[in-house]
N, C-alpha and C. Protein backbone atom coordinates (compact mmCIF):
# COMPACT_ATOMS: atom_id res chain seq x y z
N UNK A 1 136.36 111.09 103.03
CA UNK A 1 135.23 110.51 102.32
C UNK A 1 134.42 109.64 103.26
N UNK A 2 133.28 109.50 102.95
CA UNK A 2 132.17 108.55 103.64
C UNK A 2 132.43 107.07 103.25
N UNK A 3 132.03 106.53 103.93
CA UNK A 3 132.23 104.98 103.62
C UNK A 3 130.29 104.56 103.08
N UNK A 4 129.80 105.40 102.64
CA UNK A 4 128.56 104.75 101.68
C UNK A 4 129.52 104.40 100.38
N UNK A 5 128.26 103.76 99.80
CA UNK A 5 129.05 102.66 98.56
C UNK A 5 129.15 103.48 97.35
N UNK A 6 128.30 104.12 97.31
CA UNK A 6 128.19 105.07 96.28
C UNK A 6 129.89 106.01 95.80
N UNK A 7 129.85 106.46 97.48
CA UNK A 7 131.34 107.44 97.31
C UNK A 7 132.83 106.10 97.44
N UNK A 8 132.45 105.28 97.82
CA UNK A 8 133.90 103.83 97.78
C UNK A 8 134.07 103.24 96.40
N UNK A 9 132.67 103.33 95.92
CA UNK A 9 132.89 102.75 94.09
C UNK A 9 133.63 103.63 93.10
N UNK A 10 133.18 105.32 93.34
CA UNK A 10 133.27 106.55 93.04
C UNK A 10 135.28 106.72 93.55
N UNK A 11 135.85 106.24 94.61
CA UNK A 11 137.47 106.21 94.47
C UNK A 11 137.73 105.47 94.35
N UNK A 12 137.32 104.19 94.30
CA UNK A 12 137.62 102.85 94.04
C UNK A 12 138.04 102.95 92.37
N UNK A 13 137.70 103.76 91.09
CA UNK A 13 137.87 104.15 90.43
C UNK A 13 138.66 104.86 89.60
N UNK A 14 138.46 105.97 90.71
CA UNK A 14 139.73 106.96 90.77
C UNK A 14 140.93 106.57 90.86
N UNK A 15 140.97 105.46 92.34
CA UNK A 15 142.20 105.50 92.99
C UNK A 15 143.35 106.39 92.80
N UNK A 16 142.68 107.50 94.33
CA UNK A 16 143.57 108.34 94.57
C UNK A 16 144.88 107.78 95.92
N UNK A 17 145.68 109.08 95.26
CA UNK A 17 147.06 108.24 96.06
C UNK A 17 146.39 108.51 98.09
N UNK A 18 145.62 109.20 98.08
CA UNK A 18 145.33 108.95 99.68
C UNK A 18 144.24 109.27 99.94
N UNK A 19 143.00 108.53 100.62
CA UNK A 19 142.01 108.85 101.14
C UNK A 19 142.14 108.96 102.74
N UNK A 20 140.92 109.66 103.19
CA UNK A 20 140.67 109.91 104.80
C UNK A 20 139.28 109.55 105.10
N UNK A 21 138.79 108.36 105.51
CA UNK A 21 137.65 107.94 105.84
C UNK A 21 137.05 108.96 106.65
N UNK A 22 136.04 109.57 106.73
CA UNK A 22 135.07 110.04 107.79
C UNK A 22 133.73 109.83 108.24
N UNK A 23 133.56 109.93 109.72
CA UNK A 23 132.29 109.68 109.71
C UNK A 23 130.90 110.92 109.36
N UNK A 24 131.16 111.00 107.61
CA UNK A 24 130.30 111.92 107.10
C UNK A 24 128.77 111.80 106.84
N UNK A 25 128.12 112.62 107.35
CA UNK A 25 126.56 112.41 106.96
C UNK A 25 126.13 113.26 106.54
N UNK A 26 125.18 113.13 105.17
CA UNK A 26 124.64 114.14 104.34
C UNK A 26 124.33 115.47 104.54
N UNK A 27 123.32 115.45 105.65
CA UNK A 27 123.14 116.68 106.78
C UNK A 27 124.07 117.57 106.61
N UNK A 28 125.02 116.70 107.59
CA UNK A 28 126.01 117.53 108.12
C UNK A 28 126.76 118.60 107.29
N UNK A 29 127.24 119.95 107.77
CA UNK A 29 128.57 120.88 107.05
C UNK A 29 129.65 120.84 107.86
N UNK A 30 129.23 120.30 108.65
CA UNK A 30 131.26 119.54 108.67
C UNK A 30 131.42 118.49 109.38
N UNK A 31 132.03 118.03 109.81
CA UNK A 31 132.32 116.21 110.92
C UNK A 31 132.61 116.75 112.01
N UNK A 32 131.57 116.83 112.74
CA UNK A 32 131.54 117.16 113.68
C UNK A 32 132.35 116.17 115.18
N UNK A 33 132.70 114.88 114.24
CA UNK A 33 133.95 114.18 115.33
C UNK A 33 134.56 113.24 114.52
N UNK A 34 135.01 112.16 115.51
CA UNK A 34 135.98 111.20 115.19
C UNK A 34 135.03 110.22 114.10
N UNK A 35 135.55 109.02 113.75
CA UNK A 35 134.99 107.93 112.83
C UNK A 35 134.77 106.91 113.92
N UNK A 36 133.69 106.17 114.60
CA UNK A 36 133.65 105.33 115.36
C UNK A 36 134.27 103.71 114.69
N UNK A 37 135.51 103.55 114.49
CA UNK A 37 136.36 102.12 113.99
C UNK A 37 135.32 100.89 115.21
N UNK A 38 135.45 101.59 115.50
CA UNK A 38 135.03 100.00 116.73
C UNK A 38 133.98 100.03 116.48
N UNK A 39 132.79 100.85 116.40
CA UNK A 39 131.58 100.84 116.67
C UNK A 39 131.26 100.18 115.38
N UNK A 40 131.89 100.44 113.77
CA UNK A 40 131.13 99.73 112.45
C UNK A 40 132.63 99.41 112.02
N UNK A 41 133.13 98.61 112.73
CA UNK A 41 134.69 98.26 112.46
C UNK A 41 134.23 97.45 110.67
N UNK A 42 133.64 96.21 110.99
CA UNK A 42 133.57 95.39 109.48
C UNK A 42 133.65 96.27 107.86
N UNK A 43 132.60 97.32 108.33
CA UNK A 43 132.59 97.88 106.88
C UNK A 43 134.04 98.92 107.07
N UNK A 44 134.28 99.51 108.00
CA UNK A 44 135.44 100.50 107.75
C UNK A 44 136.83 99.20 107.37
N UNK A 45 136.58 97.99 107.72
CA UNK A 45 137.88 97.34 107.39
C UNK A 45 137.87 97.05 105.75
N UNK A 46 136.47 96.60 105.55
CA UNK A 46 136.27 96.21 103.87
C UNK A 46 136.62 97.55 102.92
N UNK A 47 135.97 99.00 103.85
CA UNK A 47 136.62 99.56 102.74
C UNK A 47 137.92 100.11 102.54
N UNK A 48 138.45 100.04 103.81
CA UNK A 48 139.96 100.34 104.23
C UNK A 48 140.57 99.07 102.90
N UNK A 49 140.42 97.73 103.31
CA UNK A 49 140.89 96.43 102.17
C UNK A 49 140.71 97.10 100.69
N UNK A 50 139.32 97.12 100.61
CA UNK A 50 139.01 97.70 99.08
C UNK A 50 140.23 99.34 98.03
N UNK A 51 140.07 99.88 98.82
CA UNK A 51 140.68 101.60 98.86
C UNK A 51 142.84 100.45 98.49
N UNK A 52 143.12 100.28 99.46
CA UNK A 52 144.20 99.48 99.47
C UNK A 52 144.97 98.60 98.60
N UNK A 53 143.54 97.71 97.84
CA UNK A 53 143.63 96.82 96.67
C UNK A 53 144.17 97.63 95.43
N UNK A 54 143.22 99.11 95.40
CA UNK A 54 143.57 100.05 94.29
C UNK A 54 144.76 100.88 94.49
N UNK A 55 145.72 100.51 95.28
CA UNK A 55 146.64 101.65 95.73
C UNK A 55 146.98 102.94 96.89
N UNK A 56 145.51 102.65 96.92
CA UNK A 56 145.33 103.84 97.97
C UNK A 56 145.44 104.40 99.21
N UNK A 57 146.23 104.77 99.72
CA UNK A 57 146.65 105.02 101.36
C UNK A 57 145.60 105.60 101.86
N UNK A 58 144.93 104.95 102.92
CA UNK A 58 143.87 104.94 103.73
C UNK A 58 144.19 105.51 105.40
N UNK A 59 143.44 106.63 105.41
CA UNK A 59 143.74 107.10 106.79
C UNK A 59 142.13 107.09 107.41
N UNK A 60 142.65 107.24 108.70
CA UNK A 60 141.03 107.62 109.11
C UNK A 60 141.23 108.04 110.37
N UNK A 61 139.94 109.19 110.36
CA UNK A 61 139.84 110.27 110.77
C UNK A 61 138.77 109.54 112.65
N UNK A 62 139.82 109.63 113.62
CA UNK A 62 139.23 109.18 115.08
C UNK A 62 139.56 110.53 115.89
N UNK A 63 138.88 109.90 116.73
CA UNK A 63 138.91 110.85 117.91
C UNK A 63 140.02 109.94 118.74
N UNK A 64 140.92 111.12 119.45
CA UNK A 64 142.06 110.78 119.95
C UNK A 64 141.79 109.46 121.42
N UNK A 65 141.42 108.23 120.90
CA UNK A 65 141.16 107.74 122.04
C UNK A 65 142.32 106.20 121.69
N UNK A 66 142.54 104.94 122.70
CA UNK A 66 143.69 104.42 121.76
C UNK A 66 142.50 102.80 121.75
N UNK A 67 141.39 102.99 121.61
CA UNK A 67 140.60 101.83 121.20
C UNK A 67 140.28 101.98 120.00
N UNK A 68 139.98 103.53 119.69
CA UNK A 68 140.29 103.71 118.31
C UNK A 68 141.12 103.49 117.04
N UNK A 69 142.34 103.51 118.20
CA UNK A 69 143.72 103.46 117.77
C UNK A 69 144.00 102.00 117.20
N UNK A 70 143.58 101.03 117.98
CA UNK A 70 143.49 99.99 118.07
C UNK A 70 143.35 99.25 117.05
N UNK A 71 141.83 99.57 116.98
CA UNK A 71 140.46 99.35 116.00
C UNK A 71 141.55 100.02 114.62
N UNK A 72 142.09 101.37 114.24
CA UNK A 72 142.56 101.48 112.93
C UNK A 72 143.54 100.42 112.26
N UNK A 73 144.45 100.34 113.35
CA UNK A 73 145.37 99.32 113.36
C UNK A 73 145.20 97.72 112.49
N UNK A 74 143.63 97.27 113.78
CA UNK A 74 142.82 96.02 112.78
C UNK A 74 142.36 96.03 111.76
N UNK A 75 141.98 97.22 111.55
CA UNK A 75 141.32 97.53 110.08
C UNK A 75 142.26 97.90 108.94
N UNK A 76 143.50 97.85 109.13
CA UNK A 76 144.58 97.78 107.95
C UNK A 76 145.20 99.19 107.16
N UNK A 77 144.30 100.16 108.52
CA UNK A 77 144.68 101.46 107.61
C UNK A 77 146.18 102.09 108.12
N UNK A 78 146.76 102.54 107.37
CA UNK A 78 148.08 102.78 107.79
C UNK A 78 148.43 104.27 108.20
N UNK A 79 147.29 105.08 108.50
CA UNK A 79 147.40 106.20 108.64
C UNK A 79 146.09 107.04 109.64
N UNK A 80 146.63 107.60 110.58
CA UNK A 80 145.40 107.63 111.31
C UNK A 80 145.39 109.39 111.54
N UNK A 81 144.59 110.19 111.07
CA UNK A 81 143.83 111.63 111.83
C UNK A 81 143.34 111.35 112.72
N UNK A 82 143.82 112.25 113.68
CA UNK A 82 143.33 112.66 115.16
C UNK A 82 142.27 113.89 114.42
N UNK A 83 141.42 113.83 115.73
CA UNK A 83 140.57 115.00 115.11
C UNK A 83 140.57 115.96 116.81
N UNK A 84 140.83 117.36 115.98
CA UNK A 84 141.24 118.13 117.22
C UNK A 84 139.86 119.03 117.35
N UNK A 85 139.27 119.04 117.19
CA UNK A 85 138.13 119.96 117.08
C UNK A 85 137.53 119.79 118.66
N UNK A 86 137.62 119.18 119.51
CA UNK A 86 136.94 119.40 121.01
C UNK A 86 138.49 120.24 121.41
N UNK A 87 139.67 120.05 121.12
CA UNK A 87 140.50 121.29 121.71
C UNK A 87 140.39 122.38 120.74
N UNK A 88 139.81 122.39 119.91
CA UNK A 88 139.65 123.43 118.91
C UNK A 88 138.87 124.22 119.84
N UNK A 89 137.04 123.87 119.99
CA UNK A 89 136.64 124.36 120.40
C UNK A 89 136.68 124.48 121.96
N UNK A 90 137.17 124.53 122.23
CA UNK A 90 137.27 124.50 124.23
C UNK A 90 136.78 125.74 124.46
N UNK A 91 136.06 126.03 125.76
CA UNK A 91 135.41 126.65 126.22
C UNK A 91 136.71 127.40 126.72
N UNK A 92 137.34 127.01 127.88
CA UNK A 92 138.46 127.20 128.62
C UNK A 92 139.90 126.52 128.77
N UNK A 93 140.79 127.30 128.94
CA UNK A 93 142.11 126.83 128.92
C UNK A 93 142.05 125.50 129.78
N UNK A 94 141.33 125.46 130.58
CA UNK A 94 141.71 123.67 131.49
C UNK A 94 140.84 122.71 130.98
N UNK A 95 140.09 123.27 130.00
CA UNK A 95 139.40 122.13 129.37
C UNK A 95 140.34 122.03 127.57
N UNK A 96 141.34 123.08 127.24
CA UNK A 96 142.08 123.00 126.18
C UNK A 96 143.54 122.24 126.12
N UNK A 97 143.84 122.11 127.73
CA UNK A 97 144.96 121.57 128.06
C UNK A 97 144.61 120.22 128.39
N UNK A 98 143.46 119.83 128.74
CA UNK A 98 143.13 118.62 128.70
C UNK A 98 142.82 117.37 127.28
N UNK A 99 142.26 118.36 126.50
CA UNK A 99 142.35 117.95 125.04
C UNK A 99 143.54 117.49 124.73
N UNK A 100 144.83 118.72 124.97
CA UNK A 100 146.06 118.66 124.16
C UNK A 100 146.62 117.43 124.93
N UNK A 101 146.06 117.19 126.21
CA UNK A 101 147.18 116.40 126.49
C UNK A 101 146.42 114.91 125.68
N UNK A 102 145.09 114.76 125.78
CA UNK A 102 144.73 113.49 125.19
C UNK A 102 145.02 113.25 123.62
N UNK A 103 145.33 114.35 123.27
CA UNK A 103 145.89 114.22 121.44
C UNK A 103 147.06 114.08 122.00
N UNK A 104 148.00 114.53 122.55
CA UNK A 104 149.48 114.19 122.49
C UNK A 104 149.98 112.67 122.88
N UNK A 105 149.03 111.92 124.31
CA UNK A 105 148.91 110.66 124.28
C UNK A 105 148.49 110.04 123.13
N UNK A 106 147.12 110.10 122.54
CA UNK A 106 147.21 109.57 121.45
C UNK A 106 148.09 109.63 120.08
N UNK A 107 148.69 111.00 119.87
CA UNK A 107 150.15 110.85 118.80
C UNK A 107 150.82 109.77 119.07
N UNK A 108 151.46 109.50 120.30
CA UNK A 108 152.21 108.79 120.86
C UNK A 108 152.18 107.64 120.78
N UNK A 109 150.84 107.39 121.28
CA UNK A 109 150.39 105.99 121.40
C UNK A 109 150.58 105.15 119.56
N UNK A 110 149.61 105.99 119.07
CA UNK A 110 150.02 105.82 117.23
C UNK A 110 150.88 105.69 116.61
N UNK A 111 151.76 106.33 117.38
CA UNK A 111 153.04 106.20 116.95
C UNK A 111 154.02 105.50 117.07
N UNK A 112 154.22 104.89 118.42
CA UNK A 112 154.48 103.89 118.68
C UNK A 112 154.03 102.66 118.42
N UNK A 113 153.01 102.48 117.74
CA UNK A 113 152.12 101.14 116.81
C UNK A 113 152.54 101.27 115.77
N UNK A 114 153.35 102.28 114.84
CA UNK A 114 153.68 102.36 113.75
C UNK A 114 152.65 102.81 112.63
N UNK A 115 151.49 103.76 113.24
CA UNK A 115 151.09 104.77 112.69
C UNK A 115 151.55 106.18 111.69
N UNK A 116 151.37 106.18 111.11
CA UNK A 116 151.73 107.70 110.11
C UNK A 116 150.54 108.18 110.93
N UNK A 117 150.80 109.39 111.94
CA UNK A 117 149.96 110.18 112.72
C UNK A 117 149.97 111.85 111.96
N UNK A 118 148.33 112.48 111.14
CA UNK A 118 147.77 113.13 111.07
C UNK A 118 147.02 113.72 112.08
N UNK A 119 146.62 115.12 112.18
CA UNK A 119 145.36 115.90 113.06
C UNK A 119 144.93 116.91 112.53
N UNK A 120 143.79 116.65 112.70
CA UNK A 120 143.45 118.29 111.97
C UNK A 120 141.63 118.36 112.79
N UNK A 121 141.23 119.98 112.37
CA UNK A 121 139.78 119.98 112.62
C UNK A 121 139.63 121.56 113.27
N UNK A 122 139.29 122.45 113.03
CA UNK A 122 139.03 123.39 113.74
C UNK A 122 140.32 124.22 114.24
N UNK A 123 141.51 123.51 113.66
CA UNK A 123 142.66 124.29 113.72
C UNK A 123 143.02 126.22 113.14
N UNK A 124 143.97 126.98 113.73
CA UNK A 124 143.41 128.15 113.67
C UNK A 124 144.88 128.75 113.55
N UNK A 125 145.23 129.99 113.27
CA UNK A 125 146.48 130.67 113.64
C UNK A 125 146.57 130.80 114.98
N UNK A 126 145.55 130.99 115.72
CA UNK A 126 145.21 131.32 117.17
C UNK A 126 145.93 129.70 118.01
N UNK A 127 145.17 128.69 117.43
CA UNK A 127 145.64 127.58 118.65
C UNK A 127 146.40 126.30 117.69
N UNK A 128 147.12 126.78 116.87
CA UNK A 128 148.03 125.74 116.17
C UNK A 128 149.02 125.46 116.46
N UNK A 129 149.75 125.72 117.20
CA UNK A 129 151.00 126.41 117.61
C UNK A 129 150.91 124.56 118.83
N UNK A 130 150.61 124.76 119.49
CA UNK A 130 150.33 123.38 120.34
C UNK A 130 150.33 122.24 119.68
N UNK A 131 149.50 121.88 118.86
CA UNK A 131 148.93 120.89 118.13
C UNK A 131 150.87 120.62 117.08
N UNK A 132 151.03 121.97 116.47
CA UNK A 132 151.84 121.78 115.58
C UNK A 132 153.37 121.35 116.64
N UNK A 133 153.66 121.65 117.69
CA UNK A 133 154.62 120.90 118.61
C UNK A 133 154.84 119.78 118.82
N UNK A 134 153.68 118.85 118.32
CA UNK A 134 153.72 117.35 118.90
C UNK A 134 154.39 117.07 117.62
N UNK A 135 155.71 116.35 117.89
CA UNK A 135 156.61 116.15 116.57
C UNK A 135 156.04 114.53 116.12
N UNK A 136 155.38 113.70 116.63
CA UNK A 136 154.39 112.74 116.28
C UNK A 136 153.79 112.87 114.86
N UNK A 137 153.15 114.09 114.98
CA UNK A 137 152.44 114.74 113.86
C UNK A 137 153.24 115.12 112.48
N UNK A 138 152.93 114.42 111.33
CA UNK A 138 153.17 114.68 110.81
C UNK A 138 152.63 115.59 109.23
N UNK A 139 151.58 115.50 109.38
CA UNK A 139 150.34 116.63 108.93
C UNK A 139 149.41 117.15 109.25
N UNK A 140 149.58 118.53 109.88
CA UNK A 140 147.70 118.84 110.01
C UNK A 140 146.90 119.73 108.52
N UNK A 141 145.84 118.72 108.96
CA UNK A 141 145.31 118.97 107.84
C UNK A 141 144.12 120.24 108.35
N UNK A 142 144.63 121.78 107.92
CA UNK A 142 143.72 122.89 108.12
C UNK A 142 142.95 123.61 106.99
N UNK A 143 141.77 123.55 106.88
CA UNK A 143 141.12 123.73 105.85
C UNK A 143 140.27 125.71 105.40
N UNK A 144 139.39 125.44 106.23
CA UNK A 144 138.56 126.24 106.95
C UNK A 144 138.99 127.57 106.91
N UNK A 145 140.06 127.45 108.39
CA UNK A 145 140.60 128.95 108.61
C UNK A 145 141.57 129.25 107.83
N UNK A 146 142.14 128.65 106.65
CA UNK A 146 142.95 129.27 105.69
C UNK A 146 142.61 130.17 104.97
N UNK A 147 141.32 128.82 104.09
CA UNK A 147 139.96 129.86 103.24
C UNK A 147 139.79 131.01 104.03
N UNK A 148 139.21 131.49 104.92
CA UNK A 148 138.44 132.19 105.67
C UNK A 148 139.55 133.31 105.52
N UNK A 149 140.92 133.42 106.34
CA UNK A 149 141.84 134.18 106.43
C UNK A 149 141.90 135.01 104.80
N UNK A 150 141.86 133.97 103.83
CA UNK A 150 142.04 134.35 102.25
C UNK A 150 141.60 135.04 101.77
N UNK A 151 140.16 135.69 102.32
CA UNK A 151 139.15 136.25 102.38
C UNK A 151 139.72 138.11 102.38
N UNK A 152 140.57 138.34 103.37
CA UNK A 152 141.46 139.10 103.87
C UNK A 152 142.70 139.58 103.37
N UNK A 153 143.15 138.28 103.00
CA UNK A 153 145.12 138.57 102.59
C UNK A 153 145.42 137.57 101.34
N UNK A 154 144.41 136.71 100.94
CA UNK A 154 144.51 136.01 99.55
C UNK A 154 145.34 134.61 99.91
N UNK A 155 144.93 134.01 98.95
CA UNK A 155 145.28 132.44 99.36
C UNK A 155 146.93 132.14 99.84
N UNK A 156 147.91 133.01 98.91
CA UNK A 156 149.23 132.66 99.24
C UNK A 156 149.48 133.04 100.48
N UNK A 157 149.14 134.47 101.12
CA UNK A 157 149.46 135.00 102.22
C UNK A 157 148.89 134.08 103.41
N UNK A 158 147.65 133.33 103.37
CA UNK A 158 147.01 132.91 104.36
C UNK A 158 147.40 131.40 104.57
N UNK A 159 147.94 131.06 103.40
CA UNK A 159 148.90 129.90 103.62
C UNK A 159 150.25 130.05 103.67
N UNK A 160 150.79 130.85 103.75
CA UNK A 160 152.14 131.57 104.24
C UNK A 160 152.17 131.38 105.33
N UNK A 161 151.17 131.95 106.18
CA UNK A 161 150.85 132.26 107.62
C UNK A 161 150.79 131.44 108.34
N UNK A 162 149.98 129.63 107.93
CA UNK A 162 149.77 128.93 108.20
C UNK A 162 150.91 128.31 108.70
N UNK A 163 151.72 127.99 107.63
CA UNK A 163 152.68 127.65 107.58
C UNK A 163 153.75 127.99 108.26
N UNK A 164 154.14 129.25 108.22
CA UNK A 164 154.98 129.55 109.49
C UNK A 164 154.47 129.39 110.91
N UNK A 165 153.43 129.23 111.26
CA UNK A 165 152.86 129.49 112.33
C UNK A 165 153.59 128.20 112.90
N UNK A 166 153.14 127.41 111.67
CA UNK A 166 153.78 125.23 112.39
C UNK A 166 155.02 125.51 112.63
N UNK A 167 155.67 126.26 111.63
CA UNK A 167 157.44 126.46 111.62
C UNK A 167 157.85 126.74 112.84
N UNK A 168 157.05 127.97 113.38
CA UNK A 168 157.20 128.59 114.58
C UNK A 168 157.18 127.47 115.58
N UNK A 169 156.23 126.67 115.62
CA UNK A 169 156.08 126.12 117.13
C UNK A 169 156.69 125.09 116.92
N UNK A 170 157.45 124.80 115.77
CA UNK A 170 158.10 122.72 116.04
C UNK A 170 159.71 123.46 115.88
N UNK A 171 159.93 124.73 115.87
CA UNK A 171 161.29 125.28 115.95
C UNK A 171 161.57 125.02 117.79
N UNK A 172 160.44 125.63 118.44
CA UNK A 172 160.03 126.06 119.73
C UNK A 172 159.72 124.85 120.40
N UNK A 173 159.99 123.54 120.03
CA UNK A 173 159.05 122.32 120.41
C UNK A 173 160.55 121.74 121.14
């Protein structure tokens, strides 16, 4: 969810058992990155506080950097998404191994702060298998290429697939 007031009053309401802050803009069809915590830390902490007051486990969605990490930490949220979508999309394997390794430092790093560490973004049957190894991780959240696959083999099968795919690589991890 966005941190406009409109959509924080709108779960503030609800209070659902877990939100994922993003840095969403109307425009946009999808989040195209991390949530800048540092850059508008005050309001992501008020609504991280607010979301919290009602019950609500607050994650938020950064780019694997650990100022970010930092910044979630101050802001009270107890749950942090990595967002994998620059190793999602990589051009080339030495620019995909470079990603993985900066998400796997950052699992780490999160984790060792006492983070509940999430990732998700552009994840695929093709390059999950990596991502799903870092035993840090404890949900990726894949949206997209499930639907898409479903298209093909129907929702159970394409989340079947999914699913083993993680099985596969944290057996292999």
């Amino acid at each position: 969810m966005a941190v406009s007031e409109d959509v924080v009053a709108l779960a503030c309401g609800v209070a659902p058992a877990d939100a994922c802050i993003v840095p969403e803009q109307r425009e946009e069809l999808t989040t195209e990155g991390g949530l800048s915590v540092t850059g508008g830390f005050d309001r992501v902490a008020e609504v991280t506080r607010r979301l919290g007051q009602v019950g609500t486990r607050v994650s938020l969605f950064i780019d694997p950097d650990r100022a970010e990490i930092d910044a979630t930490i101050e802001a009270g949220a107890p749950v942090v998404e990595l967002h994998t979508g620059t190793y999602a999309d990589a051009a080339d394997e030495t620019i995909a191994r470079t990603e993985l390794a900066r998400i796997a430092e950052a699992a780490g790093y999160a984790h060792e702060r006492g983070l509940v560490v999430n990732a998700g973004h552009g994840l695929t049957l093709e390059n999950v298998a990596d991502i799903a190894r870092l035993t840090e991780i404890v949900e990726l959240n894949i949206g997209h290429s499930i639907v898409a696959r479903a298209l093909f083999v129907g929702m159970e099968e394409a989340a079947r697939e999914m699913l083993q795919a993680c099985r596969d690589a944290r057996a292999n991890a």
